[in-house]
N, C-alpha and C. Protein backbone atom coordinates (compact mmCIF):
# COMPACT_ATOMS: atom_id res chain seq x y z
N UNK A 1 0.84 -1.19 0.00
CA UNK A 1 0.00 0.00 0.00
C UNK A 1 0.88 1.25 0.00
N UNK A 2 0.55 2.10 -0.80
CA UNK A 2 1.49 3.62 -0.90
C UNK A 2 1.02 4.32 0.23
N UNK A 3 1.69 5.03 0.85
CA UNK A 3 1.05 6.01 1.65
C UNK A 3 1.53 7.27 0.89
N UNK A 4 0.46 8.34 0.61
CA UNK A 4 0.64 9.57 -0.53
C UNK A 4 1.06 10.38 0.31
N UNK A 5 0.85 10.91 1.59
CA UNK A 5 1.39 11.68 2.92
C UNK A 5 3.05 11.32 3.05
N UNK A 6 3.46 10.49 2.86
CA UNK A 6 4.65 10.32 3.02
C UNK A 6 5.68 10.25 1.78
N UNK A 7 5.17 9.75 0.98
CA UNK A 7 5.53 10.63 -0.71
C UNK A 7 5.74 11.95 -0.54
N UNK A 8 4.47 12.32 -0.45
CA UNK A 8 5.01 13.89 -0.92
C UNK A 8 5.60 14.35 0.06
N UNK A 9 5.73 14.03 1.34
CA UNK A 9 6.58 14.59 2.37
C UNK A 9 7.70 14.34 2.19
N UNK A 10 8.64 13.21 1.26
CA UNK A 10 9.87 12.98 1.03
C UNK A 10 10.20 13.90 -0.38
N UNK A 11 8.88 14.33 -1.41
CA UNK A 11 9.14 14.96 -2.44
C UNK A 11 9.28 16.67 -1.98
N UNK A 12 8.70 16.77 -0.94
CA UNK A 12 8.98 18.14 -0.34
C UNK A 12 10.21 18.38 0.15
N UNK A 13 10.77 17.44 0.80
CA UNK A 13 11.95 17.28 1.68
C UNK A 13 13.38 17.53 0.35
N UNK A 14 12.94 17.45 -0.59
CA UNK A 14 14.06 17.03 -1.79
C UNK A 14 13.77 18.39 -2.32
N UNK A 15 13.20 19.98 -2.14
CA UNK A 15 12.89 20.76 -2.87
C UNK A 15 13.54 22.23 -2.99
N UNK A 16 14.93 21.58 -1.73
CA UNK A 16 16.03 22.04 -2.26
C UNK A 16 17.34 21.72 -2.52
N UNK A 17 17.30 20.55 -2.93
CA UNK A 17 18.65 19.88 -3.54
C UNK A 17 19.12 20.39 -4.15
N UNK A 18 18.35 20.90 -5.80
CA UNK A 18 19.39 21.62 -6.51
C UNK A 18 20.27 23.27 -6.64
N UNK A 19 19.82 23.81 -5.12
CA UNK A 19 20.31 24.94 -5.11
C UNK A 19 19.46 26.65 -4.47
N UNK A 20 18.26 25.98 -5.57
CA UNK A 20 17.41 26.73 -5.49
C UNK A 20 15.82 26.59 -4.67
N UNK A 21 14.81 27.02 -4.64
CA UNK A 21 13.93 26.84 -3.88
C UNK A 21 13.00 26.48 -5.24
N UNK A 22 12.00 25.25 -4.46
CA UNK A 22 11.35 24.46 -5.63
C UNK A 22 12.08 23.99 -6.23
N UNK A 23 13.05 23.26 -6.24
CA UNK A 23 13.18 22.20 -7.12
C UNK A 23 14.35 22.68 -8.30
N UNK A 24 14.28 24.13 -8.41
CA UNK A 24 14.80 24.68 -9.16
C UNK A 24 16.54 25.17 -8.95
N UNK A 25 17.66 25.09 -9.72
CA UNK A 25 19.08 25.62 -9.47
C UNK A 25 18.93 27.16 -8.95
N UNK A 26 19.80 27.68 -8.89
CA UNK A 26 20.13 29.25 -8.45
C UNK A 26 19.95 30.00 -9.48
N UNK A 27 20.05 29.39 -10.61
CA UNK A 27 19.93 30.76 -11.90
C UNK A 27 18.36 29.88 -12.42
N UNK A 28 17.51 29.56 -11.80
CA UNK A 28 16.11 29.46 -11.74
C UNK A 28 15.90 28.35 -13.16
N UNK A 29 16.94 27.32 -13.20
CA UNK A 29 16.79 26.25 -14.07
C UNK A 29 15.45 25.64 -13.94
N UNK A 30 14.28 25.14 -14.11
CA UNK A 30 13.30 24.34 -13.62
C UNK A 30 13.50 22.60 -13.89
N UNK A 31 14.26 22.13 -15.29
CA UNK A 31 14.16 21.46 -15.55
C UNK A 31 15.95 20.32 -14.77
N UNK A 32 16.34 20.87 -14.35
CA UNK A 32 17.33 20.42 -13.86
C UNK A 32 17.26 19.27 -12.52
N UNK A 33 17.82 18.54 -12.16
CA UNK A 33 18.05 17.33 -10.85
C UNK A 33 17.24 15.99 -11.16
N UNK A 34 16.78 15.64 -12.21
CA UNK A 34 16.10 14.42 -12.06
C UNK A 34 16.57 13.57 -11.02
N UNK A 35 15.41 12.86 -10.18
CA UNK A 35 14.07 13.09 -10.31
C UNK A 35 13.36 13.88 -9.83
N UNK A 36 14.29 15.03 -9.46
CA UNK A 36 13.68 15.86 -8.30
C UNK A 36 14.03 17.40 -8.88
N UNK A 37 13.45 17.36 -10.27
CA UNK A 37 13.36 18.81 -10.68
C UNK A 37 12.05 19.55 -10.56
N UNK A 38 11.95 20.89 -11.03
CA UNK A 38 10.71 21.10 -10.54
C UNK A 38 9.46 20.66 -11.53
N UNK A 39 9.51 20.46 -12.89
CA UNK A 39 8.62 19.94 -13.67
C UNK A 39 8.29 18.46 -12.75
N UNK A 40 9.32 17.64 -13.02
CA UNK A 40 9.14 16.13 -12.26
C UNK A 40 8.17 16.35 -10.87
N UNK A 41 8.76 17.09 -9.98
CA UNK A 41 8.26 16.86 -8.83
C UNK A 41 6.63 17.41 -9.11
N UNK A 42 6.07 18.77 -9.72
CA UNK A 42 4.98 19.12 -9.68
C UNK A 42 3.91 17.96 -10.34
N UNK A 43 4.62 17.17 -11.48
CA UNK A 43 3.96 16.18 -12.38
C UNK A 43 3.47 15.09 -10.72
N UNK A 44 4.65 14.66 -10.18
CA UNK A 44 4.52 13.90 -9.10
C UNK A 44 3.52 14.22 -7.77
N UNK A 45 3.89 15.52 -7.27
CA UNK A 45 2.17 15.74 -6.47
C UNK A 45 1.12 15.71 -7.06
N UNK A 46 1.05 16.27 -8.46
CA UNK A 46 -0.42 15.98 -8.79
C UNK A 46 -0.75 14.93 -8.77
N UNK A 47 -0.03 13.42 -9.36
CA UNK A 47 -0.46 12.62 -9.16
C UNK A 47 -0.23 11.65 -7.89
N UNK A 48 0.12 12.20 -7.11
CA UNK A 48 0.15 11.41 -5.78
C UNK A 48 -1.56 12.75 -4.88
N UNK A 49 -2.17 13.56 -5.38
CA UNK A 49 -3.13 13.96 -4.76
C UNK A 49 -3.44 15.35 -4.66
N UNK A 50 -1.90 16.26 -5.04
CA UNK A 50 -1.93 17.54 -4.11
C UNK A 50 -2.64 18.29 -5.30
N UNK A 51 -3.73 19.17 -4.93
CA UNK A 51 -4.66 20.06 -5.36
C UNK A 51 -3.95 21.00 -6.56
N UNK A 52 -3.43 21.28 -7.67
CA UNK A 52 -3.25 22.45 -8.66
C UNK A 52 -3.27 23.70 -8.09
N UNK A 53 -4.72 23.74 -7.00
CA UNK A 53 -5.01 25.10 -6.71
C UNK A 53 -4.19 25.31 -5.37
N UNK A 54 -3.13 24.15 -4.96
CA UNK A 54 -2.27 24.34 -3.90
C UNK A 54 -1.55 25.61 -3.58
N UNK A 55 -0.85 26.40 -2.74
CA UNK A 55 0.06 27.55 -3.37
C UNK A 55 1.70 26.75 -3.51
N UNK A 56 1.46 25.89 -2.58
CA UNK A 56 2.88 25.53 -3.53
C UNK A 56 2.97 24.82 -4.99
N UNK A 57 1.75 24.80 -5.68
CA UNK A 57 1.24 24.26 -7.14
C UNK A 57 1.87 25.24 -8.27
């Protein structure tokens, strides 16, 4: 069984690896760190549950 609470709490936890805030490098790359860039990760809350109309969406 997945637990989606703890997904995205480890995909949150990863949302500043590459430098920047969200997912993103310092010169505001978005597509950079697989799997934990910011396209990837937003694709990944949506489908683990988190709302679009989130503010971190």
């Amino acid at each position: 069984m997945v637990n989606n609470a703890t997904d995205i709490d480890i995909i949150l936890s990863h949302r500043s690896d590459n430098g920047g805030d969200l997912w993103a490098t310092p010169d505001k790359n978005l597509c950079k760190g697989a799997p934990f860039s910011t396209l990837e990760s937003v694709l990944y809350l949506l489908e683990l549950g988190v709302s679009p109309a989130d503010p971190l969406m």
